[in-house]
PDB file of N, CA and C in Angstrom:
ATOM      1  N   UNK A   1      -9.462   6.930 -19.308  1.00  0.00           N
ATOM      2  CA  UNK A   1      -8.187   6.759 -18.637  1.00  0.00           C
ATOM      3  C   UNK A   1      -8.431   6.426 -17.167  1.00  0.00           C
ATOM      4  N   UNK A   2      -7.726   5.468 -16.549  1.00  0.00           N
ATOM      5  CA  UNK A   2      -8.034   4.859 -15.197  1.00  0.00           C
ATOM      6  C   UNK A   2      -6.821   5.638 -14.229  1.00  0.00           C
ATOM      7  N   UNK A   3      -7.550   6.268 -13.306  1.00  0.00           N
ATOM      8  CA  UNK A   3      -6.596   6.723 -12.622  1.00  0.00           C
ATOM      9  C   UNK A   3      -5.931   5.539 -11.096  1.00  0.00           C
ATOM     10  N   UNK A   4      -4.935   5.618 -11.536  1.00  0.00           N
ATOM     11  CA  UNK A   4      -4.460   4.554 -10.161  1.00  0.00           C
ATOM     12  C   UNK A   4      -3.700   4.890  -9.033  1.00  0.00           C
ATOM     13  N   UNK A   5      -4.359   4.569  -7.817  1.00  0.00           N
ATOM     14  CA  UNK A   5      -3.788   4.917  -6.642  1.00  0.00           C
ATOM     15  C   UNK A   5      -3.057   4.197  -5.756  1.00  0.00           C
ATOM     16  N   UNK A   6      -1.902   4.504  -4.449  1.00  0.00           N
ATOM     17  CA  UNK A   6      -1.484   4.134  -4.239  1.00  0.00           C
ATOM     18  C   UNK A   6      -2.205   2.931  -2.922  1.00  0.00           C
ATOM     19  N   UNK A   7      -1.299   2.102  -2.700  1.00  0.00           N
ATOM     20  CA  UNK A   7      -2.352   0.978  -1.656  1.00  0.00           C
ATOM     21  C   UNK A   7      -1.978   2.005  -0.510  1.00  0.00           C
ATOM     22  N   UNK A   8      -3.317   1.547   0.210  1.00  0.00           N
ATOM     23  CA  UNK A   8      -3.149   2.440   1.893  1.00  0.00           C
ATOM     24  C   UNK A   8      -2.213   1.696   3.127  1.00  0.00           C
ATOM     25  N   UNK A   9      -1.619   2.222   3.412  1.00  0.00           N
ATOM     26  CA  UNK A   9      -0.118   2.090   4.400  1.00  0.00           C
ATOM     27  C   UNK A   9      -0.831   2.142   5.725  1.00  0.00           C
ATOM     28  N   UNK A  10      -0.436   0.967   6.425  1.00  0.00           N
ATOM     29  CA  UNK A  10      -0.890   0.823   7.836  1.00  0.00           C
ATOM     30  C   UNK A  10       0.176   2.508   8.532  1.00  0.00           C
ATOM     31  N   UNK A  11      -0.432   3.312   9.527  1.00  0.00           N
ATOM     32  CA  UNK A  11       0.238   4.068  10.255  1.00  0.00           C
ATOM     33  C   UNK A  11      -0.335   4.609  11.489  1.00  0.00           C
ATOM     34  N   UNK A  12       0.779   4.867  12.629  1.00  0.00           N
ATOM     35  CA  UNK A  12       0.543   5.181  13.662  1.00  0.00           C
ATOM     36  C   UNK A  12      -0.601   6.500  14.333  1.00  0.00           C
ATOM     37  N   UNK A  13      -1.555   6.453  15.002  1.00  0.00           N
ATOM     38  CA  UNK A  13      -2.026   7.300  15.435  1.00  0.00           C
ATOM     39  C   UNK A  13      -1.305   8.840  14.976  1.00  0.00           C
ATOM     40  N   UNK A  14      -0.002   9.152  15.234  1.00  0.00           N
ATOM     41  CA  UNK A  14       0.498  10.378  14.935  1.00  0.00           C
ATOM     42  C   UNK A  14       0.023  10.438  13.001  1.00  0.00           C
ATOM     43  N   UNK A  15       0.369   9.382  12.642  1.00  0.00           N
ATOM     44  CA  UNK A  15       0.302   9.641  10.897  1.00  0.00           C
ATOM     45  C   UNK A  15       1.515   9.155  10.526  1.00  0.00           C
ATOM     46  N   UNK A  16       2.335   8.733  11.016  1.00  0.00           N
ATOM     47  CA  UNK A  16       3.527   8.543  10.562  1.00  0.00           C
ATOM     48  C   UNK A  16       3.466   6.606  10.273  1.00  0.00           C
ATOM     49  N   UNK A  17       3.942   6.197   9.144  1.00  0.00           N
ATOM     50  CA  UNK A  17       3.936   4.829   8.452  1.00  0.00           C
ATOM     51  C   UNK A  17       4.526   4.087   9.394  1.00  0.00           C
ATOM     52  N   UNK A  18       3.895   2.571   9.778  1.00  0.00           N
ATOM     53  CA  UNK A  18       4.516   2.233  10.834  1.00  0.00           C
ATOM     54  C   UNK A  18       5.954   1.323  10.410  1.00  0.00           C
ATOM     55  N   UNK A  19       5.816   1.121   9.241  1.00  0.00           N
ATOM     56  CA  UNK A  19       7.026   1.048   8.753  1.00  0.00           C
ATOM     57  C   UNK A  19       8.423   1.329   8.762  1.00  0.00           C
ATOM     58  N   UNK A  20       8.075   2.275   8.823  1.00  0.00           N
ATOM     59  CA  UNK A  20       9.379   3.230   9.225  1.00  0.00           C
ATOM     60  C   UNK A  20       9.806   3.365  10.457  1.00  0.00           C
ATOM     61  N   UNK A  21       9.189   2.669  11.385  1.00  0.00           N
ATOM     62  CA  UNK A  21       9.635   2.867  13.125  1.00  0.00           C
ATOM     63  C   UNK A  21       9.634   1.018  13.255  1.00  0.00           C
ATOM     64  N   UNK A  22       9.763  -0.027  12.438  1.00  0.00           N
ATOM     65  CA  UNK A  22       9.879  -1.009  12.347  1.00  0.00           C
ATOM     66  C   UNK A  22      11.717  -1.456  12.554  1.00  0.00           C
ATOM     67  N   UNK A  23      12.071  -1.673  13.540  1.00  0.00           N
ATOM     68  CA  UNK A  23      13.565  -2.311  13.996  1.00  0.00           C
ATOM     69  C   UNK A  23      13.629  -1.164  14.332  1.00  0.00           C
ATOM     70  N   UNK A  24      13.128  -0.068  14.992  1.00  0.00           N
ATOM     71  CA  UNK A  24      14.088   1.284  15.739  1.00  0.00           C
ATOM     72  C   UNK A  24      14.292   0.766  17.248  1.00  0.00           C
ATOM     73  N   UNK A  25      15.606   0.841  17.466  1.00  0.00           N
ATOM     74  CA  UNK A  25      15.472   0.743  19.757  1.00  0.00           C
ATOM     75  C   UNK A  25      14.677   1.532  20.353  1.00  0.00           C
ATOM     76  N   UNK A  26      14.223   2.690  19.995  1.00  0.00           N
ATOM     77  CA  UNK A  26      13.371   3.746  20.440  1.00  0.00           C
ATOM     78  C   UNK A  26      12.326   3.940  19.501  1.00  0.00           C
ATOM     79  N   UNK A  27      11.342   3.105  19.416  1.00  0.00           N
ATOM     80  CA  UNK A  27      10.163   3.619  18.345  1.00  0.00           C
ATOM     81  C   UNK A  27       9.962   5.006  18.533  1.00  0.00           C
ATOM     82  N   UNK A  28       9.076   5.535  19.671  1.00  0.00           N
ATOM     83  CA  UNK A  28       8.688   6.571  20.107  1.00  0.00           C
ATOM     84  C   UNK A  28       9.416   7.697  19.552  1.00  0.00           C
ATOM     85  N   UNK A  29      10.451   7.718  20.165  1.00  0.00           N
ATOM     86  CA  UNK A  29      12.075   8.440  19.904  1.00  0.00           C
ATOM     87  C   UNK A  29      12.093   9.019  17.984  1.00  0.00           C
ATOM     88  N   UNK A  30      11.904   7.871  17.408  1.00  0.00           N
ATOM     89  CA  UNK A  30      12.108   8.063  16.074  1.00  0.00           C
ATOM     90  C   UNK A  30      11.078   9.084  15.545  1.00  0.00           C
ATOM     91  N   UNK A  31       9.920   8.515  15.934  1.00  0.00           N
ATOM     92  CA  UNK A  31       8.675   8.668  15.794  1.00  0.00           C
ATOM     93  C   UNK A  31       8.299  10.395  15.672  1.00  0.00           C
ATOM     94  N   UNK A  32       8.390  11.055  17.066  1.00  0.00           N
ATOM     95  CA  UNK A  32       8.823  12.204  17.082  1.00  0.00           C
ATOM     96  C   UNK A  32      10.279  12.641  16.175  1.00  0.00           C
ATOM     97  N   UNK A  33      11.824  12.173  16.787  1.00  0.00           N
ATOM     98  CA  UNK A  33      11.784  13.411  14.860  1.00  0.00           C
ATOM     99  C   UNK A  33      11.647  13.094  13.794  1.00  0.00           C
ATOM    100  N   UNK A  34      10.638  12.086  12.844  1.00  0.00           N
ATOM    101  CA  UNK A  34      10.169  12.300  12.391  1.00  0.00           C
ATOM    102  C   UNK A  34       9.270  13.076  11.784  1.00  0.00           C
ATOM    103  N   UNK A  35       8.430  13.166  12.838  1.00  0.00           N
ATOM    104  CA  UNK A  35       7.091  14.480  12.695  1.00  0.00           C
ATOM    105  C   UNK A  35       8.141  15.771  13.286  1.00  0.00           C
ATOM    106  N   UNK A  36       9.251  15.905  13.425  1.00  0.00           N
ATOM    107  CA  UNK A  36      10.032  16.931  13.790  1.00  0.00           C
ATOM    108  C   UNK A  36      10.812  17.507  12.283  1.00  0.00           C
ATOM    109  N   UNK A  37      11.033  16.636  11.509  1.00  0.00           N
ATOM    110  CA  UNK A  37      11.709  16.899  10.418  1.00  0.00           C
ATOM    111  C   UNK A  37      10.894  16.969   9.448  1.00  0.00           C
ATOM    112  N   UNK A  38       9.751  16.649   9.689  1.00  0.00           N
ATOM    113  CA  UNK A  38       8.323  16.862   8.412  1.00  0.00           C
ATOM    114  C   UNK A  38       8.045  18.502   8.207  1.00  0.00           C
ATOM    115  N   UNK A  39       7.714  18.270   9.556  1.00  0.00           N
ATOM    116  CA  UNK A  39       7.202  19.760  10.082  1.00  0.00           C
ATOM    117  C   UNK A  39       8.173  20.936   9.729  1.00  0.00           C
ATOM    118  N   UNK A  40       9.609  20.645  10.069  1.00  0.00           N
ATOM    119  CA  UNK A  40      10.363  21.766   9.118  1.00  0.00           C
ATOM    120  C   UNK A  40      10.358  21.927   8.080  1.00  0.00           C
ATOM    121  N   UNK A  41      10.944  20.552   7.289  1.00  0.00           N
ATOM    122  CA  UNK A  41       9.997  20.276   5.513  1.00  0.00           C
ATOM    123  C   UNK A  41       9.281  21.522   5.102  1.00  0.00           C
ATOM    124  N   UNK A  42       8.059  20.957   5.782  1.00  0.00           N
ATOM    125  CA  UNK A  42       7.089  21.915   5.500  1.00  0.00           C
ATOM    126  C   UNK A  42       6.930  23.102   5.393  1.00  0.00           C
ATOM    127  N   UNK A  43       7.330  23.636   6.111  1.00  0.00           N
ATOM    128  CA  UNK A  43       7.792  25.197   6.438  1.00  0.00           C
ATOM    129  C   UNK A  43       8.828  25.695   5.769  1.00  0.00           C
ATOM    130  N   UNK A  44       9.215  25.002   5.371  1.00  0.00           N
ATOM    131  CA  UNK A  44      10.227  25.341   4.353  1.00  0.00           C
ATOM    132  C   UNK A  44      11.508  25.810   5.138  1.00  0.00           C
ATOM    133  N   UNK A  45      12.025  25.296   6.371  1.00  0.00           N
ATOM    134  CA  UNK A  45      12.587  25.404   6.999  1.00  0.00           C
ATOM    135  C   UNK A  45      14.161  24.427   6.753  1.00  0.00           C
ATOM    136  N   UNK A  46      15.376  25.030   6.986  1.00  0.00           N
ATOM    137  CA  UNK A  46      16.927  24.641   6.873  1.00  0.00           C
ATOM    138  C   UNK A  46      16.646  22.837   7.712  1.00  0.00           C
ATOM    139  N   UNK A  47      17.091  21.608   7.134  1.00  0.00           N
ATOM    140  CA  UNK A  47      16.807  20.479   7.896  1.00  0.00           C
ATOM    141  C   UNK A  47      18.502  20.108   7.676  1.00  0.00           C
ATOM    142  N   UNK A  48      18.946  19.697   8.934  1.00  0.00           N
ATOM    143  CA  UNK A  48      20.399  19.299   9.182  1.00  0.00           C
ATOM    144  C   UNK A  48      20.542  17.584   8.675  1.00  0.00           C
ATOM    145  N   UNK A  49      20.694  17.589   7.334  1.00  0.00           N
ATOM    146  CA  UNK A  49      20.569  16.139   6.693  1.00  0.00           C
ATOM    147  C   UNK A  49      21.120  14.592   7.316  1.00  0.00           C
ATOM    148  N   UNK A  50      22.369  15.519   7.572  1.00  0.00           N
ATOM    149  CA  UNK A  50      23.670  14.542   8.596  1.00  0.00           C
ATOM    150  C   UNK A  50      23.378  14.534  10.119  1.00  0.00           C
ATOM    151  N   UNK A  51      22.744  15.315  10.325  1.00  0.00           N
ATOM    152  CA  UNK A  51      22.331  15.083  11.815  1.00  0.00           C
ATOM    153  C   UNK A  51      21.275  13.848  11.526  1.00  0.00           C
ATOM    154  N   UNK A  52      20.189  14.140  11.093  1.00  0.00           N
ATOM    155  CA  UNK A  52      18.760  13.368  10.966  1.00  0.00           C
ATOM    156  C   UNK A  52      19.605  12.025  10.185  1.00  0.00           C
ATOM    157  N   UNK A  53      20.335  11.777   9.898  1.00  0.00           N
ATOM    158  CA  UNK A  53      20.590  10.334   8.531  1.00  0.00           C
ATOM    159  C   UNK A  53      21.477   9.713   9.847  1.00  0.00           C
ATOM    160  N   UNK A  54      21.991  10.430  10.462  1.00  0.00           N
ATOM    161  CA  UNK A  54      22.806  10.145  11.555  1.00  0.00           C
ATOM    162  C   UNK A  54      22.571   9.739  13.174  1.00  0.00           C
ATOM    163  N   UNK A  55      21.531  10.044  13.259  1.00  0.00           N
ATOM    164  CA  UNK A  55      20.183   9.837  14.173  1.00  0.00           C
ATOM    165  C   UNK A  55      19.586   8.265  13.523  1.00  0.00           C
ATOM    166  N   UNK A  56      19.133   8.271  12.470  1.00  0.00           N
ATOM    167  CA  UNK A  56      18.396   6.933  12.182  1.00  0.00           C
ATOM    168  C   UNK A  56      19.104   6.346  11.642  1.00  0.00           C
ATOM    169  N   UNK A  57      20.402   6.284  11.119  1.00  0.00           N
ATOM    170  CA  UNK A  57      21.178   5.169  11.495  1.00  0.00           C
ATOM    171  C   UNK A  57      21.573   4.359  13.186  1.00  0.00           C
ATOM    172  N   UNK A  58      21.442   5.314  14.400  1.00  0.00           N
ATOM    173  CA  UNK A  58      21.630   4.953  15.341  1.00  0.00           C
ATOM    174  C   UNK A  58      20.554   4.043  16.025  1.00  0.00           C
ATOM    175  N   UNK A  59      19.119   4.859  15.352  1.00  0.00           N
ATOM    176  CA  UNK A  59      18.036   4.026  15.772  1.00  0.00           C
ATOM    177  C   UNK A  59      18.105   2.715  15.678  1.00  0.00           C
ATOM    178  N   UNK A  60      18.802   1.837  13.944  1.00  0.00           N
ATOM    179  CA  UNK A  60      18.592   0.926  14.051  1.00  0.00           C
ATOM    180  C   UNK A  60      18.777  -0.275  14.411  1.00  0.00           C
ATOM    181  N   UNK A  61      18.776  -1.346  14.666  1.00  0.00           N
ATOM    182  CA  UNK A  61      19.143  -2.530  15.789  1.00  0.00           C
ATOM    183  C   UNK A  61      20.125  -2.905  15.285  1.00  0.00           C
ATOM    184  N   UNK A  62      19.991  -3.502  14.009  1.00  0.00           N
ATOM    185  CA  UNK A  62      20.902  -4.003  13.162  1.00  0.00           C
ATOM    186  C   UNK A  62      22.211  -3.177  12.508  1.00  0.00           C
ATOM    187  N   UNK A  63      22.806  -2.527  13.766  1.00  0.00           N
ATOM    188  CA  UNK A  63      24.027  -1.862  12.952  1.00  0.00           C
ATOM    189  C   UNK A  63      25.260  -2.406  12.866  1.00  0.00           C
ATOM    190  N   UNK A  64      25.669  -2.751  11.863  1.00  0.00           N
ATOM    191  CA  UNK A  64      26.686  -3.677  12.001  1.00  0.00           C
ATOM    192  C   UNK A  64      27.785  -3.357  10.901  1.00  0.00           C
TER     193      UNK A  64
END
């Protein structure tokens, strides 16, 4: 049985896919809460869904 893996994702020094900070007005900005909302994730910590979905909708350029 062949095990298959996923292709490797270009990403930023922090670790975060650079993909995902691709069309933000504030890369940086995103960037951090990103690794802000991981990190609670992780911890198993309460994450404010509508705040964060509401945040990166603002990030992006194209809001129309």
């Amino acid at each position: 049985m062949e095990i298959r893996r996923f292709a490797s994702v270009k990403k930023t020094k922090k670790g975060v896919p650079v993909k995902y900070l691709a069309g933000a007005k504030n890369p940086k900005k995103k960037e951090k809460e990103i690794l802000a909302t991981r990190k609670k994730y992780k911890q198993g910590k309460k994450i404010n869904v509508k705040k964060v979905s509401a945040f990166r909708a603002k990030q992006n350029k194209s809001s129309g």
